[in-house]
PDB file of N, CA and C in Angstrom:
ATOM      1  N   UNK A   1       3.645  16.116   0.289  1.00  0.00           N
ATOM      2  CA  UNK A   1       3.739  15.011  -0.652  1.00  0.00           C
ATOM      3  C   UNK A   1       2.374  14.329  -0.743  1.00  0.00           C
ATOM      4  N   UNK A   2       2.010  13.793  -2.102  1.00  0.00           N
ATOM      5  CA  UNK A   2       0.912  13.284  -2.425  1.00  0.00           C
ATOM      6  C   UNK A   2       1.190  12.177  -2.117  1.00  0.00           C
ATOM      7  N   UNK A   3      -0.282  11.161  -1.003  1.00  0.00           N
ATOM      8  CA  UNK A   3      -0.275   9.652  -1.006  1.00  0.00           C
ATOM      9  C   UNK A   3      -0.301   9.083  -2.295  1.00  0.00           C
ATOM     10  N   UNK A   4       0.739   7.540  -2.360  1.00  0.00           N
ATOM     11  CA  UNK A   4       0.793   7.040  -3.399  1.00  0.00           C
ATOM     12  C   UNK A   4      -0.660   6.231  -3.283  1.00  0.00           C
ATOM     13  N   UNK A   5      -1.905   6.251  -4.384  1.00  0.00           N
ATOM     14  CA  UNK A   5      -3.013   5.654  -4.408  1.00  0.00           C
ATOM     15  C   UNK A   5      -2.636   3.853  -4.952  1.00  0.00           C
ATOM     16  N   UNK A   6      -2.999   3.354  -4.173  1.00  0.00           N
ATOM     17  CA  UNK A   6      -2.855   2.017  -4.784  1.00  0.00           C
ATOM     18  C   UNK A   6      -4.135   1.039  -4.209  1.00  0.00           C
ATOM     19  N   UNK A   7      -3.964  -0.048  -5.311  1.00  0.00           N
ATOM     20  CA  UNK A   7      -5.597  -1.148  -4.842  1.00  0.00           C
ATOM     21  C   UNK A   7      -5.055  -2.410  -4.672  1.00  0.00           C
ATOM     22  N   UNK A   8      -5.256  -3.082  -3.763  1.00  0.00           N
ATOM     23  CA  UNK A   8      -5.124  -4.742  -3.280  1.00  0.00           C
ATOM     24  C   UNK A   8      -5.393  -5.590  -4.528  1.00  0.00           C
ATOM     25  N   UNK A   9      -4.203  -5.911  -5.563  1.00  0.00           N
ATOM     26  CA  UNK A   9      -4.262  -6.665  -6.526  1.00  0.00           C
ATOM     27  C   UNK A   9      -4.573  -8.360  -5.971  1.00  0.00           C
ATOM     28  N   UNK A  10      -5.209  -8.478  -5.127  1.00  0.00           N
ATOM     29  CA  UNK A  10      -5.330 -10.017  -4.801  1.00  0.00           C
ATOM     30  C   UNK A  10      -4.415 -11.268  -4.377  1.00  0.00           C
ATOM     31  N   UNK A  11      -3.431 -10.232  -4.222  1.00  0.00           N
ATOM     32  CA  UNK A  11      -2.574 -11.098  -3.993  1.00  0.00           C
ATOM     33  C   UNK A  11      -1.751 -11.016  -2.684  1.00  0.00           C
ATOM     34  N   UNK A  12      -1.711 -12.264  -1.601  1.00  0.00           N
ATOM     35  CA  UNK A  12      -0.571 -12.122  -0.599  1.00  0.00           C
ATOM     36  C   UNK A  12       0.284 -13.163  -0.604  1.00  0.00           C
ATOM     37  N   UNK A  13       1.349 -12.562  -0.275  1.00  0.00           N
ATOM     38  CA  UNK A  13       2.559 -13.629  -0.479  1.00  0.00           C
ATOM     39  C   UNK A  13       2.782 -14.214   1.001  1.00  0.00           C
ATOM     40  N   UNK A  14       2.073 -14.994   1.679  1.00  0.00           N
ATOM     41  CA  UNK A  14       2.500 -15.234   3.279  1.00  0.00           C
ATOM     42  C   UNK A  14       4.080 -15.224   3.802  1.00  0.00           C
ATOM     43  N   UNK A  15       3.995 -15.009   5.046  1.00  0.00           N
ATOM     44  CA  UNK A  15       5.774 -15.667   5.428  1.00  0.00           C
ATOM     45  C   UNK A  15       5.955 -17.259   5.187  1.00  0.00           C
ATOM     46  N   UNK A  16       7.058 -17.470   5.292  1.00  0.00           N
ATOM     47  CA  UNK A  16       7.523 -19.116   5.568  1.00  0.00           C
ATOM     48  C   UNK A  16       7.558 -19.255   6.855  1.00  0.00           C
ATOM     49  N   UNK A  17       8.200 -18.363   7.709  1.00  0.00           N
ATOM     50  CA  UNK A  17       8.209 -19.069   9.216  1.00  0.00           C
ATOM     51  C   UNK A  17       7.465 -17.462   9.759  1.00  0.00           C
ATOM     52  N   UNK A  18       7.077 -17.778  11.129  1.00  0.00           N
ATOM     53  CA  UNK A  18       6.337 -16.638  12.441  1.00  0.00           C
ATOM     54  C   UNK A  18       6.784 -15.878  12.537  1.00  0.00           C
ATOM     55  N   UNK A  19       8.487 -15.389  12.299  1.00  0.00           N
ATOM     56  CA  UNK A  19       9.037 -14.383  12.232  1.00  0.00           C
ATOM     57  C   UNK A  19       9.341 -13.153  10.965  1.00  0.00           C
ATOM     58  N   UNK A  20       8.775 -14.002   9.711  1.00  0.00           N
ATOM     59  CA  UNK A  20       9.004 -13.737   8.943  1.00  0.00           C
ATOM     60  C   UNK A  20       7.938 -12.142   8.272  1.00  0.00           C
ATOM     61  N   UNK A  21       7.892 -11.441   7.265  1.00  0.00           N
ATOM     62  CA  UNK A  21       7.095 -10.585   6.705  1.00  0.00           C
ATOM     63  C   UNK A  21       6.364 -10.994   5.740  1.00  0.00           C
ATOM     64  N   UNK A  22       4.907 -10.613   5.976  1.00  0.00           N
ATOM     65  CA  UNK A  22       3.787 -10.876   4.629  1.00  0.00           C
ATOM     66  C   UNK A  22       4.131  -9.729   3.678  1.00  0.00           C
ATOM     67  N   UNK A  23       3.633 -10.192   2.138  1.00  0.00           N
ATOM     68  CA  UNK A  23       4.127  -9.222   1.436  1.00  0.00           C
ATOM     69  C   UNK A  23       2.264  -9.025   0.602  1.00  0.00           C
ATOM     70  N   UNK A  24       1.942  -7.820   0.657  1.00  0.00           N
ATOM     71  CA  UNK A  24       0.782  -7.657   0.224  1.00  0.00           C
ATOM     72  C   UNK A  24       0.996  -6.805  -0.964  1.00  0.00           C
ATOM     73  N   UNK A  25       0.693  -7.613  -2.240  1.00  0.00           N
ATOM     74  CA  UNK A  25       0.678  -7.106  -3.920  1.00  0.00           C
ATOM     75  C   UNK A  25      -0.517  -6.339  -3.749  1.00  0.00           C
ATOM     76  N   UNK A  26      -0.090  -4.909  -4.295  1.00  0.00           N
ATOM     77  CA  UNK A  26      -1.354  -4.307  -5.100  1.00  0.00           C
ATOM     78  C   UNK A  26      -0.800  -3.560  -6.092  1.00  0.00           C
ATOM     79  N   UNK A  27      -1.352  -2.956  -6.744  1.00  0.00           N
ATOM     80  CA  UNK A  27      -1.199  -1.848  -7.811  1.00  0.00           C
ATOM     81  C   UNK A  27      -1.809  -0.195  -7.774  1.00  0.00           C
ATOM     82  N   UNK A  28      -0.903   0.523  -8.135  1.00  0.00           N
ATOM     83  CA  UNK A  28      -0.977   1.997  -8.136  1.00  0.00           C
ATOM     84  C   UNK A  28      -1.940   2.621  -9.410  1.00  0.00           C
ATOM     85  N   UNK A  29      -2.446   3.481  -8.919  1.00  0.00           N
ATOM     86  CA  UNK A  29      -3.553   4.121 -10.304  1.00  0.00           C
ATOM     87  C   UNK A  29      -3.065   4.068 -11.725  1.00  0.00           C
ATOM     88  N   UNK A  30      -1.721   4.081 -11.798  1.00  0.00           N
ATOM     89  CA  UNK A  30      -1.113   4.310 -13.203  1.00  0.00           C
ATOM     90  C   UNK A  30      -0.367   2.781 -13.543  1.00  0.00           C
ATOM     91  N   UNK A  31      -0.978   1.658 -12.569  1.00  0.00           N
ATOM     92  CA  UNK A  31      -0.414   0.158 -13.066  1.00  0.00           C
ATOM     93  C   UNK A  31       0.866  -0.226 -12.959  1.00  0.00           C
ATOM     94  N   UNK A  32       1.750   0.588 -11.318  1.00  0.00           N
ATOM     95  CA  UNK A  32       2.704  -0.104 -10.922  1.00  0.00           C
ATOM     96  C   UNK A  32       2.386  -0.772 -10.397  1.00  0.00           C
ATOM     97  N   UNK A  33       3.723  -1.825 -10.380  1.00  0.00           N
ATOM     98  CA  UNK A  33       3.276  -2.723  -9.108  1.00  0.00           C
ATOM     99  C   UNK A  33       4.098  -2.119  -7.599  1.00  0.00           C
ATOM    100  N   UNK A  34       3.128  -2.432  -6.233  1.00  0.00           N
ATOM    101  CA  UNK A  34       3.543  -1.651  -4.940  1.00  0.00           C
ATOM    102  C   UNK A  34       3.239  -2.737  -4.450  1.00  0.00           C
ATOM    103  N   UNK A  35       4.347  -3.127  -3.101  1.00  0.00           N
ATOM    104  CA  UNK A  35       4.488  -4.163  -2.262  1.00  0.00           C
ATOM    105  C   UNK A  35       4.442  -3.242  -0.615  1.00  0.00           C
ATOM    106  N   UNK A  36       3.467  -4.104  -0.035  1.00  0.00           N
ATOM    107  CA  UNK A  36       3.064  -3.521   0.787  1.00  0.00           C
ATOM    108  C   UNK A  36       3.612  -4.872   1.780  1.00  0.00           C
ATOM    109  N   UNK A  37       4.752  -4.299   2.799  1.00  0.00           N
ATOM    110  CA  UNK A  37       5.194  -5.379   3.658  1.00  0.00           C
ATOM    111  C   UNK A  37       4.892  -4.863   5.312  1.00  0.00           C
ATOM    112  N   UNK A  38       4.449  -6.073   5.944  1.00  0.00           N
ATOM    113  CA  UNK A  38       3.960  -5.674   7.293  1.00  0.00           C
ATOM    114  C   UNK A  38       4.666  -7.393   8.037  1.00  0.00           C
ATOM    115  N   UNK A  39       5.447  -6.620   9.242  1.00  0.00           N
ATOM    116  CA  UNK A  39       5.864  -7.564   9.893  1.00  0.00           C
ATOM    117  C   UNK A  39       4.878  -8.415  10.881  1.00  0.00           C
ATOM    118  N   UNK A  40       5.375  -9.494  11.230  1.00  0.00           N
ATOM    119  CA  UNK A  40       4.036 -10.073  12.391  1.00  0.00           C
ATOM    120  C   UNK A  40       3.342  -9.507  12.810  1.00  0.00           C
ATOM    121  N   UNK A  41       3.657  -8.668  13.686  1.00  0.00           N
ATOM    122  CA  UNK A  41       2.607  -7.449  14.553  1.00  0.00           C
ATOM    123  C   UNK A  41       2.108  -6.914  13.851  1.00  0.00           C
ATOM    124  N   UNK A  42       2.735  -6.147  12.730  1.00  0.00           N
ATOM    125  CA  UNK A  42       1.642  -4.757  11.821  1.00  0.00           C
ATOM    126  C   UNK A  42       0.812  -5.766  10.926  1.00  0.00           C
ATOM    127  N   UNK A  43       0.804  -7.488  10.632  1.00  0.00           N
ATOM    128  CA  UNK A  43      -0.151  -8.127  10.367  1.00  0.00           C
ATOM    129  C   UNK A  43      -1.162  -8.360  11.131  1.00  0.00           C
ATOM    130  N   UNK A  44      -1.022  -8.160  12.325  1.00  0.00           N
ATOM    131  CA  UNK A  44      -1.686  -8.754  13.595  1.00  0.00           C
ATOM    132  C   UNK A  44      -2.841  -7.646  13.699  1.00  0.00           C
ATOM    133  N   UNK A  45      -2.039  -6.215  13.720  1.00  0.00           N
ATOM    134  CA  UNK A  45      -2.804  -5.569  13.881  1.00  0.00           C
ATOM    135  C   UNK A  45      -3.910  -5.175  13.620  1.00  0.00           C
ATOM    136  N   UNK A  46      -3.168  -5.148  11.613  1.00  0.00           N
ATOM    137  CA  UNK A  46      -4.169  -4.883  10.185  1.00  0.00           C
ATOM    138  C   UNK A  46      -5.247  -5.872  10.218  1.00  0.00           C
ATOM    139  N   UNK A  47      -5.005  -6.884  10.865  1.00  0.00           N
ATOM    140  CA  UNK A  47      -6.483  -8.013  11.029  1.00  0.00           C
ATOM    141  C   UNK A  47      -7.059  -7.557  11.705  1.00  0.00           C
ATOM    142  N   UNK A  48      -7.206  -7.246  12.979  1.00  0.00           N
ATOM    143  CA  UNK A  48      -7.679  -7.107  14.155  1.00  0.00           C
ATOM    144  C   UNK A  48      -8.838  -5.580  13.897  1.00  0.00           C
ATOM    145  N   UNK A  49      -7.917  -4.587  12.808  1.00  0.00           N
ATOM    146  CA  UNK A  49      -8.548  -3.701  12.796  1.00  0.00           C
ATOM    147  C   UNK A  49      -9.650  -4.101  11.493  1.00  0.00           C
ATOM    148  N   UNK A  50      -9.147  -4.743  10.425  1.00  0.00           N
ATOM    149  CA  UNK A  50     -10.351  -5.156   9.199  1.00  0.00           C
ATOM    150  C   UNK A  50     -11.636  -5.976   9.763  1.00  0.00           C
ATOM    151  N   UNK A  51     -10.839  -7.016  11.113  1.00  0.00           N
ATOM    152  CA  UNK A  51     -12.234  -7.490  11.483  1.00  0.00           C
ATOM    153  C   UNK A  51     -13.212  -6.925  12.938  1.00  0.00           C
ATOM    154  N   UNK A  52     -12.578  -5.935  12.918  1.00  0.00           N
ATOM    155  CA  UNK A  52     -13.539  -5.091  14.301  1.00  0.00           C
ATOM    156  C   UNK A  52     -14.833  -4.093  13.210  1.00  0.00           C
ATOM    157  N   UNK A  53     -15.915  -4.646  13.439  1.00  0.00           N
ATOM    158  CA  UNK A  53     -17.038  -3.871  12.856  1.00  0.00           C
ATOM    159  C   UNK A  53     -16.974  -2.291  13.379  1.00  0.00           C
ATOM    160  N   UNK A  54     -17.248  -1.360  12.421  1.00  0.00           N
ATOM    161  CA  UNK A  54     -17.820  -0.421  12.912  1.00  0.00           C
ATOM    162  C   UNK A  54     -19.013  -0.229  14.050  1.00  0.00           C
ATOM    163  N   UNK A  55     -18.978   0.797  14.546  1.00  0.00           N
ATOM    164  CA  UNK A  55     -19.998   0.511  15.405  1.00  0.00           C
ATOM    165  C   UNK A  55     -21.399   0.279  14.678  1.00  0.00           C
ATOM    166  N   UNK A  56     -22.397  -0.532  15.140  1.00  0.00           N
ATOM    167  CA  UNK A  56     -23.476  -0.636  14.581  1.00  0.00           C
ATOM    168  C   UNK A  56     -23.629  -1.379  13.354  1.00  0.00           C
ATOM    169  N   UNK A  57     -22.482  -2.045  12.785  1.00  0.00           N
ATOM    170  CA  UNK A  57     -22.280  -3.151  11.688  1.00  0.00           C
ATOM    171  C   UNK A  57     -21.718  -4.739  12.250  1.00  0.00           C
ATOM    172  N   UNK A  58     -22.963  -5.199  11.880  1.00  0.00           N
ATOM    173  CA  UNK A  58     -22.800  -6.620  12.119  1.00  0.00           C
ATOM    174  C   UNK A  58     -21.554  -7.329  12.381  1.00  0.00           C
ATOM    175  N   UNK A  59     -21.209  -8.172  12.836  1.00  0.00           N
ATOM    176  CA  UNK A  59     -19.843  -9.207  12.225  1.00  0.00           C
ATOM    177  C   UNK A  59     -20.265 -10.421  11.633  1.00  0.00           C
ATOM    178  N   UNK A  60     -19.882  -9.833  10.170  1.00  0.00           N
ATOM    179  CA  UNK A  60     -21.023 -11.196   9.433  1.00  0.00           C
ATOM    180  C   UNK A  60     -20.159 -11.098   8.298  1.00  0.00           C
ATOM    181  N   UNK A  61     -19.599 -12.230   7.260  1.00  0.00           N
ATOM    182  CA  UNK A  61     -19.021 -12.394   6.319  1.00  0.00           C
ATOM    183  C   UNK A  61     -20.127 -12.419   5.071  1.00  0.00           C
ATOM    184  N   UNK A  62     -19.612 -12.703   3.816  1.00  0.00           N
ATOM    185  CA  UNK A  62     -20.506 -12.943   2.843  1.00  0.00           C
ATOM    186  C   UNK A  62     -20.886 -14.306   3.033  1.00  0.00           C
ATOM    187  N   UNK A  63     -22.271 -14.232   2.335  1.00  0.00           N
ATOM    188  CA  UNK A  63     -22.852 -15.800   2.778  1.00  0.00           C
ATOM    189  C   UNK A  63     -23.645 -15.591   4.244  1.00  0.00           C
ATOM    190  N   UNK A  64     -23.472 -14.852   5.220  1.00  0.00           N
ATOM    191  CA  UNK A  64     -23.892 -14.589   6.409  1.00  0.00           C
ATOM    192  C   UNK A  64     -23.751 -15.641   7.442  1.00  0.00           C
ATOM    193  N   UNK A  65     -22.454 -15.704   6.910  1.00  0.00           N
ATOM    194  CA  UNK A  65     -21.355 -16.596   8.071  1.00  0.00           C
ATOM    195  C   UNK A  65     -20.862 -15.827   9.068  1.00  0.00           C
ATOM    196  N   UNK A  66     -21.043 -15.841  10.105  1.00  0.00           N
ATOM    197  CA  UNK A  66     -20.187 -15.052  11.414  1.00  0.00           C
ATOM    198  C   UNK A  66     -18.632 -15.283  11.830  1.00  0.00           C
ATOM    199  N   UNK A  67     -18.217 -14.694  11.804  1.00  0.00           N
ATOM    200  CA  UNK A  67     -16.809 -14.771  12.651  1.00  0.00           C
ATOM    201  C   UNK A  67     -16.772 -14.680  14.073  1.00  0.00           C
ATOM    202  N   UNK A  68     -16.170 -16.098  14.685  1.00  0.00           N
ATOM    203  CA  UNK A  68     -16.266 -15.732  16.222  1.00  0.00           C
ATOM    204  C   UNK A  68     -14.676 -16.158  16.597  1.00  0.00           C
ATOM    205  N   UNK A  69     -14.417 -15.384  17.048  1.00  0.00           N
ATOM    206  CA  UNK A  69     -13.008 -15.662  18.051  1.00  0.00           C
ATOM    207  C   UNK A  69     -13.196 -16.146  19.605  1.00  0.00           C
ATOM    208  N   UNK A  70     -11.768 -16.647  19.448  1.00  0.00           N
ATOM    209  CA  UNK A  70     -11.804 -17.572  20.754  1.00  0.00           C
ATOM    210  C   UNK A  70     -10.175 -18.257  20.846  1.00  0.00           C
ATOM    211  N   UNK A  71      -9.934 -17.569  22.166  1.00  0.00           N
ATOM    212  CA  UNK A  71      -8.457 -17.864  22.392  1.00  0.00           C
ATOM    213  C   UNK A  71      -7.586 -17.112  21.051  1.00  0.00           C
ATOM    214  N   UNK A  72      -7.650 -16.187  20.717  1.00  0.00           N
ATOM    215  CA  UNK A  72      -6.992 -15.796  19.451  1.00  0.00           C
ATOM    216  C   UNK A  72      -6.887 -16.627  18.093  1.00  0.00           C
ATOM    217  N   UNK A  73      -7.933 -17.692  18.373  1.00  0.00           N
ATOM    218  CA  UNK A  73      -8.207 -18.216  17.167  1.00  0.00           C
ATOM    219  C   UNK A  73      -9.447 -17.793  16.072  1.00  0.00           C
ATOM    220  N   UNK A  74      -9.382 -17.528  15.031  1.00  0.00           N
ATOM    221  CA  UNK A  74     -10.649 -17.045  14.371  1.00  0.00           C
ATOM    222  C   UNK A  74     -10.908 -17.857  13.551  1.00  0.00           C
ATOM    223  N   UNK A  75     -11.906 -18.495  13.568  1.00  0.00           N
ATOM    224  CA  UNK A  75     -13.207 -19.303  12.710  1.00  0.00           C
ATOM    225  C   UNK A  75     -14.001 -18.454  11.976  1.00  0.00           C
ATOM    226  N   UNK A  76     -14.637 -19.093  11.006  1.00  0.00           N
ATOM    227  CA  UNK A  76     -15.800 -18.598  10.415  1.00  0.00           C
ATOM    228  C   UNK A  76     -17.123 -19.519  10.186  1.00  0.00           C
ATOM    229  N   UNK A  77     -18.328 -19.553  10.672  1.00  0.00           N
ATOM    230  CA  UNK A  77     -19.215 -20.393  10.678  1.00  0.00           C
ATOM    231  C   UNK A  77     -20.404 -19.916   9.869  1.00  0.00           C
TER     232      UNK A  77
END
């Protein structure tokens, strides 16, 4: 089976409460709409892995603001 191709239409729908599921809008090559749902953890994760640099790439936002964690809290300065 072919992966369904789809792009991060900009949009997330957060949970209401900690237990709840984020719902991440994007759209498919041919302009469906695809809801991409990840419970607490598989949110937790998907962060953890978008903000771990490759090796040898900075941790630097646009603007060349850094991200520093601390206590599982993440800032951006």
């Amino acid at each position: 089976m072919d992966p369904l191709i789809t792009h991060w239409a900009r949009t997330v729908m957060d949970p209401a409460t900690a237990t709840d599921d984020t719902i991440v809008c994007c759209t498919s090559e041919n302009g469906q709409p695809v809801a991409l749902i990840l419970s607490p953890e598989e949110r937790r994760r998907l962060a953890r892995e978008l903000l771990t640099p490759a090796g040898g790439v900075p941790r630097l936002l646009p603007g060349g603001r850094r991200i520093v964690h601390r206590r599982r809290l993440t800032t951006h300065r």
